[in-house]
Protein backbone atom coordinates (compact mmCIF):
# COMPACT_ATOMS: atom_id res chain seq x y z
CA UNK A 1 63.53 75.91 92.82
CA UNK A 2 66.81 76.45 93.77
CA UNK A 3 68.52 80.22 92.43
CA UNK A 4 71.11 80.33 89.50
CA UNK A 5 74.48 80.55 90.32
CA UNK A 6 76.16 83.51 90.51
CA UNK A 7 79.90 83.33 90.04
CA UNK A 8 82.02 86.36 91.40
CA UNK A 9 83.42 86.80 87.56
CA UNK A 10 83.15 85.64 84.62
CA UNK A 11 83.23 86.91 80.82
CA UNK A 12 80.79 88.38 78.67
CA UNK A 13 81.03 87.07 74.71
CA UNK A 14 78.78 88.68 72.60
CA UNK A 15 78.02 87.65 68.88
CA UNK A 16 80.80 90.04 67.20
CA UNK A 17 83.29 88.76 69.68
CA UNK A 18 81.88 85.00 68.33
CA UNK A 19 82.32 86.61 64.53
CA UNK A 20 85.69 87.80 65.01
CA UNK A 21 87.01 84.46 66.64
CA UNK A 22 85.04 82.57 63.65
CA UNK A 23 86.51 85.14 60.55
CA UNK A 24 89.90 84.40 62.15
CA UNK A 25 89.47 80.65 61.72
CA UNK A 26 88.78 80.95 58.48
CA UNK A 27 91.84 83.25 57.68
CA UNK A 28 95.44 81.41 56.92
CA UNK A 29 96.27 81.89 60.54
CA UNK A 30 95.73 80.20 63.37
CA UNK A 31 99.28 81.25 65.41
CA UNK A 32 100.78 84.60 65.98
CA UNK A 33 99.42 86.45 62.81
CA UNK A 34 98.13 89.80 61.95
CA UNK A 35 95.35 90.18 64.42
CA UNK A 36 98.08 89.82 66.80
CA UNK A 37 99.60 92.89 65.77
CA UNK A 38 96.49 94.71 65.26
CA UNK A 39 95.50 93.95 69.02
CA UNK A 40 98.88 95.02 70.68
CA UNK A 41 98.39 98.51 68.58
CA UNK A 42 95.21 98.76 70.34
CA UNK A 43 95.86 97.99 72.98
CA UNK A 44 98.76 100.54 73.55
CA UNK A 45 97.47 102.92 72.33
CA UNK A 46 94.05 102.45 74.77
CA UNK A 47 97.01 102.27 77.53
CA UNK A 48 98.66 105.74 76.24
CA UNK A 49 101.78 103.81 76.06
CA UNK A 50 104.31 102.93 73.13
CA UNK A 51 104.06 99.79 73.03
CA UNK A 52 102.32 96.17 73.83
CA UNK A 53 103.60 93.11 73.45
CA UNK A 54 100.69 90.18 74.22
CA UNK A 55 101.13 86.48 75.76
CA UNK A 56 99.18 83.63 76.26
CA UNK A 57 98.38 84.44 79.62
CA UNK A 58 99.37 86.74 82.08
CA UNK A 59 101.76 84.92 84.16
CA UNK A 60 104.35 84.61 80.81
CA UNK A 61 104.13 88.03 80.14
CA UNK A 62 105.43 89.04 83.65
CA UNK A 63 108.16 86.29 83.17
CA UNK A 64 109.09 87.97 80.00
CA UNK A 65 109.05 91.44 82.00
CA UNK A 66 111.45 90.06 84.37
CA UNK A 67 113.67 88.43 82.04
CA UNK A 68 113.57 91.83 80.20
CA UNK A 69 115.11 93.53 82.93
CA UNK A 70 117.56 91.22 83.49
CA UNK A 71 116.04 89.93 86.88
CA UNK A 72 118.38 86.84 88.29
CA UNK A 73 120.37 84.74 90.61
CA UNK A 74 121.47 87.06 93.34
CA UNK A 75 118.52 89.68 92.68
CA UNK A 76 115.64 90.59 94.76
CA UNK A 77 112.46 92.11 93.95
CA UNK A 78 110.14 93.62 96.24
CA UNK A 79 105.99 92.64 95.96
CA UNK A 80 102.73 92.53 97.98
CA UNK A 81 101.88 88.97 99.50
CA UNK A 82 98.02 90.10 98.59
CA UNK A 83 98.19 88.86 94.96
CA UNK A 84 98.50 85.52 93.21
CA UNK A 85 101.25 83.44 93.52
CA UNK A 86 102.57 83.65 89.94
CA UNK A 87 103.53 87.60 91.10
CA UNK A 88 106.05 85.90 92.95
CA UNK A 89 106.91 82.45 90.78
CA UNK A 90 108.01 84.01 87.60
CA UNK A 91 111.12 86.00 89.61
CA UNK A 92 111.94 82.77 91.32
CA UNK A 93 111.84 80.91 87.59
CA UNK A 94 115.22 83.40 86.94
CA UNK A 95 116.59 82.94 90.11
CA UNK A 96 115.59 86.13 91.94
CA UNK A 97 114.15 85.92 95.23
CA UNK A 98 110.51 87.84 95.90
CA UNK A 99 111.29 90.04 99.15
CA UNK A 100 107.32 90.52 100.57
CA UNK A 101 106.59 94.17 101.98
CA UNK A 102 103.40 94.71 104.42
CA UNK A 103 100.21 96.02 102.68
CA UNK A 104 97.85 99.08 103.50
CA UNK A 105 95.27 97.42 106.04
CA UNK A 106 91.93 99.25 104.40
CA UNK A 107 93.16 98.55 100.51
CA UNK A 108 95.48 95.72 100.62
CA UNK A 109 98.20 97.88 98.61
CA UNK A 110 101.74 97.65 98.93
CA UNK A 111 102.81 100.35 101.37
CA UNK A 112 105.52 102.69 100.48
CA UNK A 113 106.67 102.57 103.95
CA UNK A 114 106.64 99.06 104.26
CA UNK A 115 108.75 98.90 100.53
CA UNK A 116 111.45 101.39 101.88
CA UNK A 117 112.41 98.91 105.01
CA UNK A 118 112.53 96.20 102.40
CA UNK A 119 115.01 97.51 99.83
CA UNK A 120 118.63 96.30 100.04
CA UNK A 121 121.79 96.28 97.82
CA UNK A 122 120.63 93.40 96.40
CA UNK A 123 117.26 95.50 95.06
CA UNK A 124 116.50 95.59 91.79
CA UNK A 125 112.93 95.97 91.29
CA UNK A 126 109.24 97.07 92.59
CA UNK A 127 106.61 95.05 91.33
CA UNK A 128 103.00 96.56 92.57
CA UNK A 129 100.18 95.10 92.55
CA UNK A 130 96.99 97.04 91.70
CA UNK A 131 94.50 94.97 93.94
CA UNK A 132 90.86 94.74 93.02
CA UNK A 133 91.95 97.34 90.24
CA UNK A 134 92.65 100.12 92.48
CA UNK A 135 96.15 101.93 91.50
CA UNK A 136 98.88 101.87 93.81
CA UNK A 137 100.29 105.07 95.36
CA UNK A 138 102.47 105.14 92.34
CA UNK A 139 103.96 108.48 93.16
CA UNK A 140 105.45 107.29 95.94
CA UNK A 141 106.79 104.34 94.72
CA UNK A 142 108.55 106.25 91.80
CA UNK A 143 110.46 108.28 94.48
CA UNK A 144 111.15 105.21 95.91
CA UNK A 145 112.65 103.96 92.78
CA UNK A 146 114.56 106.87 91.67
CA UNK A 147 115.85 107.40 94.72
CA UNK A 148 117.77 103.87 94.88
CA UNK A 149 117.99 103.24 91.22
CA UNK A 150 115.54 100.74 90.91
CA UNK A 151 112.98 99.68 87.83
CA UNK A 152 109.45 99.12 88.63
CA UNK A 153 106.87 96.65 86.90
CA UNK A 154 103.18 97.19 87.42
CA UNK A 155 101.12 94.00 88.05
CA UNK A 156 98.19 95.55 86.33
CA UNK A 157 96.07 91.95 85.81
CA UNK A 158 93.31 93.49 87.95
CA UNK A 159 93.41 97.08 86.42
CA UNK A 160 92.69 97.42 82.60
CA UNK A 161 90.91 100.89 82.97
CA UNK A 162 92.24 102.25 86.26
CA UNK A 163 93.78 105.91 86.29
CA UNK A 164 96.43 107.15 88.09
CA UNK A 165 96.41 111.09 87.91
CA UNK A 166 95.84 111.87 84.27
CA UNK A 167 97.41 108.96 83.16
CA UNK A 168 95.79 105.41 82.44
CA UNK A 169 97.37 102.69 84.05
CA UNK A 170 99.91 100.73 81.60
CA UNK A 171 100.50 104.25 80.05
CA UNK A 172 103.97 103.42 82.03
CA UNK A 173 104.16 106.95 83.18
CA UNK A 174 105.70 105.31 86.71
CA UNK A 175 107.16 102.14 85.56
CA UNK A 176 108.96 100.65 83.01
CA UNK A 177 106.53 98.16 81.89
CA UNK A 178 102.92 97.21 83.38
CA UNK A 179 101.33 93.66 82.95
CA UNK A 180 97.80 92.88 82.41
CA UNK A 181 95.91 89.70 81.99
CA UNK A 182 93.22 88.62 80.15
CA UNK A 183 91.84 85.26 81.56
CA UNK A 184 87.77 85.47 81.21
CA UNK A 185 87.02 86.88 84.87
CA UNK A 186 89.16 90.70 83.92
CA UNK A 187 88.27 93.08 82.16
CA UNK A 188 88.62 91.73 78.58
CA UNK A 189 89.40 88.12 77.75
CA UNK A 190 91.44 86.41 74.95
CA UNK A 191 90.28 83.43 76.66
CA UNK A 192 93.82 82.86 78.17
CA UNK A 193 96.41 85.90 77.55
CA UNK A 194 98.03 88.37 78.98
CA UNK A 195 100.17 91.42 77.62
CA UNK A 196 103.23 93.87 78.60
CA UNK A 197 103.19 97.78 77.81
CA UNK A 198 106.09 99.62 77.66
CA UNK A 199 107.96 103.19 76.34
CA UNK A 200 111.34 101.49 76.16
CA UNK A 201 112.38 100.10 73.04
CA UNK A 202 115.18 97.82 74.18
CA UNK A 203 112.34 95.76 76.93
CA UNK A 204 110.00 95.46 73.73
CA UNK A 205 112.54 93.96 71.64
CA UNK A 206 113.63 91.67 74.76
CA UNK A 207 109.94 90.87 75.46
CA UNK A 208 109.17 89.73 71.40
CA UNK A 209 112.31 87.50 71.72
CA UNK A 210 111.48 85.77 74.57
CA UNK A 211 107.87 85.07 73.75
CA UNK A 212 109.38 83.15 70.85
CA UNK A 213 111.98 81.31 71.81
CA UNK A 214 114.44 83.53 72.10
CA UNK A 215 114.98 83.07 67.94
CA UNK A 216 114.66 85.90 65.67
CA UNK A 217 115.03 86.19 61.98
CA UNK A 218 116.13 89.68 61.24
CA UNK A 219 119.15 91.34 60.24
CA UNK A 220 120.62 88.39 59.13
CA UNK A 221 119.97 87.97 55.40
CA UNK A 222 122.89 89.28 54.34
CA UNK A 223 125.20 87.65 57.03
CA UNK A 224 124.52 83.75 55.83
CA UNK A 225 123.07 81.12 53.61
CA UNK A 226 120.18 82.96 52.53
CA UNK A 227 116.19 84.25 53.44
CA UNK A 228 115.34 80.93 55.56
CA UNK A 229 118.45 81.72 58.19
CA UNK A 230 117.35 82.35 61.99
CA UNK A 231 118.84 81.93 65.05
CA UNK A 232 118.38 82.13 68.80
CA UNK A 233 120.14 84.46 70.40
CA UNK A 234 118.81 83.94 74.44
CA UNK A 235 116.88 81.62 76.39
CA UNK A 236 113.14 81.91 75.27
CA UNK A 237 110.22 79.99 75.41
CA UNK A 238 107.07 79.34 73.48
CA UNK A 239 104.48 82.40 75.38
CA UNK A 240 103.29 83.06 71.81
CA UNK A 241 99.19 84.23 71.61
CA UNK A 242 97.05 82.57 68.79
CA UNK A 243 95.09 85.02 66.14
CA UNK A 244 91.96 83.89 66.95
CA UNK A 245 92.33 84.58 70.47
CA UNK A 246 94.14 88.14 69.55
CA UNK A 247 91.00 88.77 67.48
CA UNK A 248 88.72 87.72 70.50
CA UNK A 249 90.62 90.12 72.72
CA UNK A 250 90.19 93.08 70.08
CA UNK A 251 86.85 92.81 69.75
CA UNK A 252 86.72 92.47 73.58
CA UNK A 253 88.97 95.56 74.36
CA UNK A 254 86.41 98.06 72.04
CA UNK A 255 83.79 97.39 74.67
CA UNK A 256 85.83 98.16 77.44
CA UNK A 257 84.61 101.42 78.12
CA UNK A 258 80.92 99.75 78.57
CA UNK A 259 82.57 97.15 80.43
CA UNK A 260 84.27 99.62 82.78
CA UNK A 261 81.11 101.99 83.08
CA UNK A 262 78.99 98.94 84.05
CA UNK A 263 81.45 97.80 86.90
CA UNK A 264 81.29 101.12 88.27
CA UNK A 265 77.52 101.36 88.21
CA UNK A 266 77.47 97.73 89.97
CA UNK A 267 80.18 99.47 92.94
CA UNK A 268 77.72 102.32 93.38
CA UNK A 269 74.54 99.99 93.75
CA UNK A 270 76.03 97.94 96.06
CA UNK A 271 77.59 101.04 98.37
CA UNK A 272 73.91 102.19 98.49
CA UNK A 273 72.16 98.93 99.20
CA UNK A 274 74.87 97.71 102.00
CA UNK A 275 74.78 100.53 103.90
CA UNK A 276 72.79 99.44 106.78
CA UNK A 277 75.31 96.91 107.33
CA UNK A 278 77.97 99.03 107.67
CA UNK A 279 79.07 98.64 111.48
CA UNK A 280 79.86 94.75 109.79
CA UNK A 281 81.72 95.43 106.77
CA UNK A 282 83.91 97.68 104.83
CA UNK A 283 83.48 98.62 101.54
CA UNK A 284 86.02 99.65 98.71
CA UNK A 285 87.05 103.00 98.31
CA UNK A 286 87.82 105.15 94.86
CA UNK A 287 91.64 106.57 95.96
CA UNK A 288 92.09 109.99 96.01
CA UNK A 289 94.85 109.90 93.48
CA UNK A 290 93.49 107.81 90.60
CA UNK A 291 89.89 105.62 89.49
CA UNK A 292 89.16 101.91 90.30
CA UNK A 293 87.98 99.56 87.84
CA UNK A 294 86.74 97.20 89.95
CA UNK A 295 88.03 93.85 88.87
CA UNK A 296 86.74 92.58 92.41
CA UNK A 297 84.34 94.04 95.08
CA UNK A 298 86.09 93.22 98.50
CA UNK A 299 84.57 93.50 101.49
CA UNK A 300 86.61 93.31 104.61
CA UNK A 301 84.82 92.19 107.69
CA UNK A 302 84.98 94.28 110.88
CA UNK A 303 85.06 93.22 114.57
CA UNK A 304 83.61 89.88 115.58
CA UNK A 305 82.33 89.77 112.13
CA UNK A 306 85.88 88.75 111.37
CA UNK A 307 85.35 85.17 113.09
CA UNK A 308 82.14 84.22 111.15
CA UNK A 309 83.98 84.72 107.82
CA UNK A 310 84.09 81.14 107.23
CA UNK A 311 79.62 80.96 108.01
CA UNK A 312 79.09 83.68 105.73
CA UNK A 313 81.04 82.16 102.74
CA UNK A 314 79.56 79.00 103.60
CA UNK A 315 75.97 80.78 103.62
CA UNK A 316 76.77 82.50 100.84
CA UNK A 317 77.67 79.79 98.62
CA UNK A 318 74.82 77.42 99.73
CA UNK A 319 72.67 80.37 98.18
CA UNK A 320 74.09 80.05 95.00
CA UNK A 321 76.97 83.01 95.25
CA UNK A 322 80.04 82.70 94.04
CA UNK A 323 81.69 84.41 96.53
CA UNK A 324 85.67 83.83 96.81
CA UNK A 325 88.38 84.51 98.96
CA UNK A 326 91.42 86.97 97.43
CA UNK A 327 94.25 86.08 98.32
CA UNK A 328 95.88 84.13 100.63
CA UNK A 329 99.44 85.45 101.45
CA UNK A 330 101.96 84.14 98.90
CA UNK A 331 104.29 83.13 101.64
CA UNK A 332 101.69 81.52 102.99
CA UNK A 333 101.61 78.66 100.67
CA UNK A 334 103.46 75.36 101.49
CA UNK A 335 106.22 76.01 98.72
CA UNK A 336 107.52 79.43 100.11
CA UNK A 337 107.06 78.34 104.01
CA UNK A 338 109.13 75.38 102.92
CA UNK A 339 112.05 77.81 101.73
CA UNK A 340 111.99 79.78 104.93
CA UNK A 341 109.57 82.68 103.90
CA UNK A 342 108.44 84.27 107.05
CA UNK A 343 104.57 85.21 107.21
CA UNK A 344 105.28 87.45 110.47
CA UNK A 345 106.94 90.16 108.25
CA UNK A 346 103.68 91.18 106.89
CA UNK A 347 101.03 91.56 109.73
CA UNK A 348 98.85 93.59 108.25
CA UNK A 349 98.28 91.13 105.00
CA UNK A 350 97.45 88.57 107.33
CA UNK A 351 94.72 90.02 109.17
CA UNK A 352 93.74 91.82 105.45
CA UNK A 353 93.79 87.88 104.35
CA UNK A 354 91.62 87.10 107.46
CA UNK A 355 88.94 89.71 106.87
CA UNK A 356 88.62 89.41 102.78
CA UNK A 357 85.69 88.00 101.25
CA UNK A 358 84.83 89.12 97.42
CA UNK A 359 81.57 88.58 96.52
CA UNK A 360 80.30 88.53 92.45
CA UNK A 361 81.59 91.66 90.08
CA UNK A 362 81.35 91.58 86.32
CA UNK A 363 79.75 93.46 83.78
CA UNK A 364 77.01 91.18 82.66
CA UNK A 365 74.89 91.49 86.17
CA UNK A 366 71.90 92.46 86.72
CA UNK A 367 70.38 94.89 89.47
CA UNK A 368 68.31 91.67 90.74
CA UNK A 369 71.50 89.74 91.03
CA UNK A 370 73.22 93.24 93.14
CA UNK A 371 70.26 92.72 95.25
CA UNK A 372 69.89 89.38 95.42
CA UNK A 373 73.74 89.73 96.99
CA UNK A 374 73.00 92.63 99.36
CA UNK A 375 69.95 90.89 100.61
CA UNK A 376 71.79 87.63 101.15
CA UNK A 377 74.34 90.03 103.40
CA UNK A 378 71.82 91.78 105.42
CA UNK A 379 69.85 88.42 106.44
CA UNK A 380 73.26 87.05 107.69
CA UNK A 381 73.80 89.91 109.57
CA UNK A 382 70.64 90.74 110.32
CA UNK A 383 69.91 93.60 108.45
CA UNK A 384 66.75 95.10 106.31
CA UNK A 385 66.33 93.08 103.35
CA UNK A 386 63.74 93.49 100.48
CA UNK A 387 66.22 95.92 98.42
CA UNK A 388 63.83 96.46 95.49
CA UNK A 389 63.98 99.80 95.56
CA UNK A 390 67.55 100.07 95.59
């Protein structure tokens, strides 16, 4: 009989998170209502920031980021090619033009180095990307920053639960806001949803607007006709999240510390039980400066192991593994090569792209499936198998 598949994510609902989501449908509100609220309070304050401001998915709340800034025609922004495209998209939606700077070759971080050559006059921001959920050298950056007046934004989709020093990341302690997503392979899931944290009151007031259509209803009672007046004062759109999906991402986000500790168990079983293939592959490293919260495992291949990438995923997913493939390069894709992007800017993401393969992470796996992985690894490379024990 053929073996389950294993996926290389995927949520973990539970029957309070199935309560919550059912109370809420009973309630009066399906829309934005209070368990919308209620999660953004959490959720800041879980961040150690001021405030949150949640989404229906991640990708709108890093559009509302850069419209908060002010991002636009004539801007550039500077970002890793190692993410997903949207990183990228949501700047060109205003505009701006994404300006790609060269990775670290071990982590797939954007390197400092490689962000300094990249910064012009037309510069406004730094968007890092915390790959895998391992925090950028943020330090860095911020010197970066301050030294050329820029704003950074923190694509923290991978990261709920990272550290950076003794803050957590979306505390904002580098940045002015930090973006996280909650589709069901992070951390948390609202099913779709994402959310911005921030210290500045003006980019929370900008990011509320434009989640709703760039209407608002305040301050204007005594102004007009009467209590039913609104009006829109920007360009907005509809990036509103539903209450029963807020209340499925607060009941979510009070088991993230479970969550978090389980990921990290599942990093530490697999460092022990892949070492014999170590000469093949490369495993991910907790950085000096901060904690991981593995959103992915990635392995990088080494040597000629590099050129049977395509065999092992093929292997690999004949077994029943979900293994996947983050990311390719976003210039890489047809509709940045077709507007002149260069990929040979950013050697090292391309041979980071060429030795990537992520195979399954998330909470709700057993040791058996750990092993089941590891073993699949050593027989393709010829290792010890039988990992019981490990």
């Amino acid at each position: 009989m053929q073996a389950p598949i294993l996926p290389y994510g995927r949520q973990w609902i539970d029957d309070n998170d199935i309560e919550a989501v059912t109370a809420a449908l009973h309630s009066d509100y399906l829309t934005t209502g209070p368990r919308v609220a209620e999660f953004e309070e959490a959720l800041a304050a879980r961040c150690g920031a001021a405030y949150a401001v949640v989404f229906n998915s991640g990708t709108s709340a890093l559009h509302a980021a850069y419209d908060a800034l002010g991002l636009g025609p004539g801007d550039e922004f500077i970002t890793s090619p190692i993410t997903f495209a949207a990183t990228a998209n949501v700047g060109m939606y205003l505009g701006a033009k994404p300006v790609f700077a060269d990775v670290n070759p071990t982590t797939g971080l954007l390197d400092p180095a490689s962000v300094r050559n990249c910064i012009t006059n037309k510069t406004k921001a730094i968007v890092p990307v915390h790959y895998a959920g391992q925090p950028c050298d943020m330090d860095s950056l911020q010197r970066l920053a301050a030294d050329h007046g820029l704003a950074i934004i923190e694509d923290a989709a991978h990261a709920l639960g990272a550290t950076h020093g003794e803050h957590r990341v979306g505390a904002c302690s580098h940045s002015a806001m930090a973006m996280f997503s909650f589709h069901p392979v992070k951390h948390i899931t609202s099913g779709e949803g994402g959310a911005i944290t921030t210290n500045e009151k003006l980019y929370y007031d900008r990011l509320r607007l434009f989640r709703s259509h760039g209407i608002t209803r305040s301050d204007f009672f005594e102004k007009e006709d009467g209590p039913w007046y609104y009006e829109m004062q920007q360009s907005g759109l509809n990036y509103r999240l539903t209450d029963f999906q807020a209340a499925l991402g607060l009941s979510q986000l009070s088991r993230l510390d479970f969550f978090l500790q389980r990921r990290r168990a599942i990093a530490a079983h697999y460092r022990s039980a892949l070492g014999d293939i170590a000469q093949h592959i490369s495993l991910p490293a907790e950085p000096a400066y901060g904690t991981h919260s593995y959103h992915l495992f990635p392995l990088l291949l080494r040597g000629a192991a590099v050129q049977r990438r395509a065999a092992l995923f093929t292997r690999l997913r004949e077994g029943g593994i979900g293994v996947q493939v983050h990311y390719l390069p976003v210039y890489r894709h047809p509709f940045y090569r077709e507007r002149g992007f260069d990929r040979r800017v950013c050697p090292n993401a391309d041979d980071f792209y060429a030795a990537e393969i992520s195979i399954p992470m998330f909470p709700a796996m057993q040791d058996e499936d750990v092993n089941r992985v590891a073993e699949a690894l050593k027989s393709f490379f010829g290792g010890r198998t039988n990992l019981s024990s490990a």
